[in-house]
C-alpha atoms as a PDB file:
ATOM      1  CA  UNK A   1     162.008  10.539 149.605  1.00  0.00           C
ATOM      2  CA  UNK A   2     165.053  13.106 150.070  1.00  0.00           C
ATOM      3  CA  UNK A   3     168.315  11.840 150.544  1.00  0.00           C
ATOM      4  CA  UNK A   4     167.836   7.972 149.381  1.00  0.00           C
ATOM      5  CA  UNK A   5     171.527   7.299 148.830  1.00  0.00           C
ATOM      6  CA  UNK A   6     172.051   3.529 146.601  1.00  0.00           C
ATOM      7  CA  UNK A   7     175.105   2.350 144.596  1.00  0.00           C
ATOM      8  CA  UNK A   8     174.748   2.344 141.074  1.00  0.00           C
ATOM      9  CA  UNK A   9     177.019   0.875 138.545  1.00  0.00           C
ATOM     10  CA  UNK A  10     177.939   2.552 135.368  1.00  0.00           C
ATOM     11  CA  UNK A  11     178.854   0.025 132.281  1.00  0.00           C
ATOM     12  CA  UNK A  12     179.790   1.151 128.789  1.00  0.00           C
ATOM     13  CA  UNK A  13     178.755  -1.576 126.828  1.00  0.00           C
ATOM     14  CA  UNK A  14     182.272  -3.059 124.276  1.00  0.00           C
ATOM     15  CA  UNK A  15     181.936  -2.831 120.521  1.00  0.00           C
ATOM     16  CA  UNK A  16     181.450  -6.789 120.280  1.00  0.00           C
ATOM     17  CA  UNK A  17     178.909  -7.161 123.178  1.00  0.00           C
ATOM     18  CA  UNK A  18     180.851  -9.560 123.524  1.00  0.00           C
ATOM     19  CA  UNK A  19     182.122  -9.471 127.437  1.00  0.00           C
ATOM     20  CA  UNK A  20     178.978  -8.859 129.440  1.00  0.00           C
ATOM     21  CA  UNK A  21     178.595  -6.683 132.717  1.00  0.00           C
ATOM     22  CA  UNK A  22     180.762  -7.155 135.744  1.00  0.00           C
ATOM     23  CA  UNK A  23     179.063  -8.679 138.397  1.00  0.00           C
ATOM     24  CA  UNK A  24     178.880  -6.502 141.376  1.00  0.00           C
ATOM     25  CA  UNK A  25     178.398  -7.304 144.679  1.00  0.00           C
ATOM     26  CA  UNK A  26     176.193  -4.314 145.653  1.00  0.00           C
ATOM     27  CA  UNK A  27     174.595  -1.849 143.277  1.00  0.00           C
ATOM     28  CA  UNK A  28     172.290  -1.781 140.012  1.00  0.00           C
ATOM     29  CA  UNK A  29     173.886  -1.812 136.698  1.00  0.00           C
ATOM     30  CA  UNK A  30     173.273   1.305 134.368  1.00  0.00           C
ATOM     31  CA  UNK A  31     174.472   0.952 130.893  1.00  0.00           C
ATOM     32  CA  UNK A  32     176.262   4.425 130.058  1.00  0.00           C
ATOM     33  CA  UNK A  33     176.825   6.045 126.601  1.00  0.00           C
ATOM     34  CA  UNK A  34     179.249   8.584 128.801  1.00  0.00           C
ATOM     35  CA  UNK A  35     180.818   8.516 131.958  1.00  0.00           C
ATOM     36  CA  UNK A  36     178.851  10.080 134.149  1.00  0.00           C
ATOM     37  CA  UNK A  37     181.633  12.052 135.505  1.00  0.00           C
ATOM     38  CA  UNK A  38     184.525  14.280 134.235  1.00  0.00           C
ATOM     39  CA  UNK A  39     186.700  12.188 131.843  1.00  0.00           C
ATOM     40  CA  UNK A  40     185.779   9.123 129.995  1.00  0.00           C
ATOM     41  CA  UNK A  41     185.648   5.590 130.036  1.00  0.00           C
ATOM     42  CA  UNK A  42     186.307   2.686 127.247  1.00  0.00           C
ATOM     43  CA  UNK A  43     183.823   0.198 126.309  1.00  0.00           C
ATOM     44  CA  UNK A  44     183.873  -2.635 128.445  1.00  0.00           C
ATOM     45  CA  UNK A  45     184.761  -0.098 131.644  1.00  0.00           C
ATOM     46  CA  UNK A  46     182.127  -0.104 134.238  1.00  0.00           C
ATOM     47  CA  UNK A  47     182.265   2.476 137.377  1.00  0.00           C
ATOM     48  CA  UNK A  48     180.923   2.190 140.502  1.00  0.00           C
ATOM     49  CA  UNK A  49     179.312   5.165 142.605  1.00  0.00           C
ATOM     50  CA  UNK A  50     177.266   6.183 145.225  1.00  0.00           C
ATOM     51  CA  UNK A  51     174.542   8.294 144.273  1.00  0.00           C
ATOM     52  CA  UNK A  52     171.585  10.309 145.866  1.00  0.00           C
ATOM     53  CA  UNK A  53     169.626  13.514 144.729  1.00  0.00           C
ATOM     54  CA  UNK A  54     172.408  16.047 146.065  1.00  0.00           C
ATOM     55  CA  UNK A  55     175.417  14.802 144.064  1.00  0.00           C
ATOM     56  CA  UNK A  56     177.103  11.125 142.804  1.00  0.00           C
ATOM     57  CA  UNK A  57     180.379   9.916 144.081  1.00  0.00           C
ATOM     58  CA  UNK A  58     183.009   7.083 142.471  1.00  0.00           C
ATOM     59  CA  UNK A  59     183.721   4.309 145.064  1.00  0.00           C
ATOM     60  CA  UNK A  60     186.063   1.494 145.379  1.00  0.00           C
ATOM     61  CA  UNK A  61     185.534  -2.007 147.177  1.00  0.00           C
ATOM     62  CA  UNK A  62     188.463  -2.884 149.454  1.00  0.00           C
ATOM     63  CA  UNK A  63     189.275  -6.435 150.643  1.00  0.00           C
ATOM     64  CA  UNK A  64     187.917  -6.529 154.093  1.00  0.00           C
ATOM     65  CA  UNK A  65     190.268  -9.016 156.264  1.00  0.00           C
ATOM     66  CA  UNK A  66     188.429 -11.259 158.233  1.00  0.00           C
ATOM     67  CA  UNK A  67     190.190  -9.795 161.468  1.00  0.00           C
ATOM     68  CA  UNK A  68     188.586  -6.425 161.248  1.00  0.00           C
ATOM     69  CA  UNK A  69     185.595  -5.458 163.117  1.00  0.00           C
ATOM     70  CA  UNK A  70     183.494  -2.273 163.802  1.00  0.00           C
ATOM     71  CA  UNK A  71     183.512  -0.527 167.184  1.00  0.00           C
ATOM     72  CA  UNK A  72     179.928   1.538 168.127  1.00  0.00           C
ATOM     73  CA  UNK A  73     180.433   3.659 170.719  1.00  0.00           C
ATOM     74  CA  UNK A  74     176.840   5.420 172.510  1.00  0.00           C
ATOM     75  CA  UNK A  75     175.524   6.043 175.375  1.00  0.00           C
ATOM     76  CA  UNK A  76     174.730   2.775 176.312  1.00  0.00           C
ATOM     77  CA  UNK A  77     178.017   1.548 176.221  1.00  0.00           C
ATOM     78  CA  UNK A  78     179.711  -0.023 173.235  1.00  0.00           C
ATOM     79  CA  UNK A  79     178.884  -2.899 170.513  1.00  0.00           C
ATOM     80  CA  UNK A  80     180.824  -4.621 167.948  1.00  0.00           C
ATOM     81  CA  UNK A  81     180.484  -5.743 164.455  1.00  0.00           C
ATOM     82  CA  UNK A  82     181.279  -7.335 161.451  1.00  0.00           C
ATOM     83  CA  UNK A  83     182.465  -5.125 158.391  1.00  0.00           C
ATOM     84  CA  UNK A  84     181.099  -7.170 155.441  1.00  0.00           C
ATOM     85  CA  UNK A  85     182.293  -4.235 152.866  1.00  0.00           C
ATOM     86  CA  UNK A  86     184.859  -1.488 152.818  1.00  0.00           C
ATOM     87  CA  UNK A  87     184.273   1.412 150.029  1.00  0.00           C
ATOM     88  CA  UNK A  88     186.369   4.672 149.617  1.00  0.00           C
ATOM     89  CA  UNK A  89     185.026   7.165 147.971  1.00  0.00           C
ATOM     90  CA  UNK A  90     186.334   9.905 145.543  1.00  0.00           C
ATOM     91  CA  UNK A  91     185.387  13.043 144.802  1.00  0.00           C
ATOM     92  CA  UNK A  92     181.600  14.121 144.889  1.00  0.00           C
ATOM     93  CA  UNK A  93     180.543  15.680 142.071  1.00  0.00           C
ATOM     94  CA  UNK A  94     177.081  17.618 142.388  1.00  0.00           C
ATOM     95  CA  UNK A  95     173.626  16.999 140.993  1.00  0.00           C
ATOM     96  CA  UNK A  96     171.761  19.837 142.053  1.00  0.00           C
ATOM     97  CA  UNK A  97     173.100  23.700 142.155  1.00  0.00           C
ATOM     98  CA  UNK A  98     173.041  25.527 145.833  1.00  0.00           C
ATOM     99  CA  UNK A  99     173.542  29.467 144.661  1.00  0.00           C
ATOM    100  CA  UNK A 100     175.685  30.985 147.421  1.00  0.00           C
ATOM    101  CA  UNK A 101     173.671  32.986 149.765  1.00  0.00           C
ATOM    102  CA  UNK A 102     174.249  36.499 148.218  1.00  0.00           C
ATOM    103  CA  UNK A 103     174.127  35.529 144.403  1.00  0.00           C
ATOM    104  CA  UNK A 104     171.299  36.277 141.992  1.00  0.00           C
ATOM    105  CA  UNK A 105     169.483  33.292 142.156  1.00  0.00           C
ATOM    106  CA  UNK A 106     169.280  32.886 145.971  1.00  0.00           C
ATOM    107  CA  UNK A 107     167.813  36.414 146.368  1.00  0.00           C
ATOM    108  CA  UNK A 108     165.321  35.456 143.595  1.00  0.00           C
ATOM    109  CA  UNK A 109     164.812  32.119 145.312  1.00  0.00           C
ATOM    110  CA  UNK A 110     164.095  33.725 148.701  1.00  0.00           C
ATOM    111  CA  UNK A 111     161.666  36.522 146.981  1.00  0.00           C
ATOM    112  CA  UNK A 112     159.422  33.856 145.235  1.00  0.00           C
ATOM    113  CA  UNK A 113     159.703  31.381 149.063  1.00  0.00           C
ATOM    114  CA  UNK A 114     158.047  34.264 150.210  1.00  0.00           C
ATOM    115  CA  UNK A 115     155.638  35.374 147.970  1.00  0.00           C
ATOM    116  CA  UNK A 116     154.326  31.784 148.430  1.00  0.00           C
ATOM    117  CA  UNK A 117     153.990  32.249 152.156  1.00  0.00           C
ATOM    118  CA  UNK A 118     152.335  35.320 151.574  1.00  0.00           C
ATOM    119  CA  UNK A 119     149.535  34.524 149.050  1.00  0.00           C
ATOM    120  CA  UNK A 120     149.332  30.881 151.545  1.00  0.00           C
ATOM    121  CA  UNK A 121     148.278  33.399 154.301  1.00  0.00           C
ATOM    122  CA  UNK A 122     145.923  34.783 152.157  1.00  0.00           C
ATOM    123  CA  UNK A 123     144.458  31.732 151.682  1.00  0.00           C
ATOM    124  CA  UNK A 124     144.413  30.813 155.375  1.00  0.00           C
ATOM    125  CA  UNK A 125     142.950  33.861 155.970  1.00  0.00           C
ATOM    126  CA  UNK A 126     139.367  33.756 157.074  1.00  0.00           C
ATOM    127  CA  UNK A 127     138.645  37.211 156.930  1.00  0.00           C
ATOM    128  CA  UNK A 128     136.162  38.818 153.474  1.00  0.00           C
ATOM    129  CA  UNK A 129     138.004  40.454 152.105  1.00  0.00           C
ATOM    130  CA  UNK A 130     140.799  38.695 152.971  1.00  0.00           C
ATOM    131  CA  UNK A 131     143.639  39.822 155.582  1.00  0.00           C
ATOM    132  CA  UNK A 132     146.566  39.460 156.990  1.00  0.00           C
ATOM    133  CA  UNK A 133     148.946  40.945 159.281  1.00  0.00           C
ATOM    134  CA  UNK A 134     152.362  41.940 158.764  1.00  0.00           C
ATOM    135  CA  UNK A 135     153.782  40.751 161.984  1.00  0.00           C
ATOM    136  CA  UNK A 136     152.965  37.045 160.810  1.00  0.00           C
ATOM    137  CA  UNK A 137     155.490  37.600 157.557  1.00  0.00           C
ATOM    138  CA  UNK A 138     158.020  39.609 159.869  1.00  0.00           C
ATOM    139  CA  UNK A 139     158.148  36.404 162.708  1.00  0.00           C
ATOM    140  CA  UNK A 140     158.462  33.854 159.445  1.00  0.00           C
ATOM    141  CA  UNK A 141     161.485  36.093 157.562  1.00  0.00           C
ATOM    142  CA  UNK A 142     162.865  38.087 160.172  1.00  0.00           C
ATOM    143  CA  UNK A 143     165.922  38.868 158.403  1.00  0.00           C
ATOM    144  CA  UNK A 144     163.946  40.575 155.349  1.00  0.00           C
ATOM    145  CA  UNK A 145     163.115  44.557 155.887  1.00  0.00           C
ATOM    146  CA  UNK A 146     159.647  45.742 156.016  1.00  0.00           C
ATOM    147  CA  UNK A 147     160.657  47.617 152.132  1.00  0.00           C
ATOM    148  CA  UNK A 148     161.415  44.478 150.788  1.00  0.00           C
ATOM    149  CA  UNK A 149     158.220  42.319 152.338  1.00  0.00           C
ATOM    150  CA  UNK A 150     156.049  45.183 151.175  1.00  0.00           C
ATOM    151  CA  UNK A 151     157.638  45.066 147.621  1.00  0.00           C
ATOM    152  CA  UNK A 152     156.677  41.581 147.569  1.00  0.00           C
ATOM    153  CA  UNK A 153     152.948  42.411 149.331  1.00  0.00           C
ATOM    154  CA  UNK A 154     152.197  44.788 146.712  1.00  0.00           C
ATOM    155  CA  UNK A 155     150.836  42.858 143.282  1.00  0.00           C
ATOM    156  CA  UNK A 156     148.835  40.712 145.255  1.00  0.00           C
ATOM    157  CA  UNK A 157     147.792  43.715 148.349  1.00  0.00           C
ATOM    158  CA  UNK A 158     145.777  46.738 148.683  1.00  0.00           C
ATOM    159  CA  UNK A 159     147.337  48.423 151.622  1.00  0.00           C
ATOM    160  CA  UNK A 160     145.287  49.674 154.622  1.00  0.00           C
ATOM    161  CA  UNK A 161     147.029  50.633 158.144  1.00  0.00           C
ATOM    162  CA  UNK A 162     145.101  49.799 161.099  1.00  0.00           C
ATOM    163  CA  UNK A 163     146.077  51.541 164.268  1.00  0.00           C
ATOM    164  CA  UNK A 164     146.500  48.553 167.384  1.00  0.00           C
ATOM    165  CA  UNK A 165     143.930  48.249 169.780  1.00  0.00           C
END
């Protein structure tokens, strides 16, 4: 669930069929009708990335010498290991859009995150006819203005001031 990163390898079957996939050793083999980045590859090419739900990257296997090693430094001290693989990676290239925080889509993002939370209070709400208080929204979005939670309060809100006891 989330951010469940694997390697995946990318294969544009030849013409012939002739030559088969390359043999990998990490990764599941995709057969590609396009690269899956910008650009394009020839039959026979195969790429390999590293992909999750946020964005896929290209990657290249290095030799690994047999002299290398891996130093973990925490607070217990430090531990060494073997390096059984060595990958750079290139340039990420995104799966999923993140609007910046003042565009269009994030404000209608944020309005319909907290009409949600609003009509989820109304269910929570115990109250016949049911109730809630506008302090609760105010503590959950406390960077929205009272106009703009009320805008969102009002197709789903009669409105009724009660003084505090």
């Amino acid at each position: 669930v989330g951010m469940c990163t694997h390697i995946k390898n990318y294969f544009k079957q030849p013409v012939d069929n002739k030559k088969g996939s390359p043999n990998y050793r990490y990764g599941e083999t995709s057969y590609a009708h396009s690269s899956p980045f910008l650009g394009s590859m020839n039959p026979g090419q195969s790429i390999q990335t590293i992909e999750n739900n946020m964005y896929r990257s290209p990657i290249f296997e290095h030799k690994v010498p047999v002299t290398d090693f891996l130093i973990i430094r925490n607070r217990a001290g430090y531990s060494i290991r073997e390096i059984n693989a060595a990958f750079t990676s290139g340039q990420q290239c995104p799966l999923y859009e993140i609007p910046t925080p003042t565009s269009k889509r994030s404000i209608d993002f944020m309005r319909k995150f907290l009409q949600v939370f609003i009509y989820r209070l109304f269910l929570k709400s115990k109250d016949s006819p049911r109730r809630i208080k506008m302090d609760e929204i105010k503590k959950a979005f406390p960077l929205h203005l009272e106009s703009s939670i009320r805008k969102c309060l009002k197709p789903c809100a009669v409105f009724n001031r009660t003084g505090v006891n």
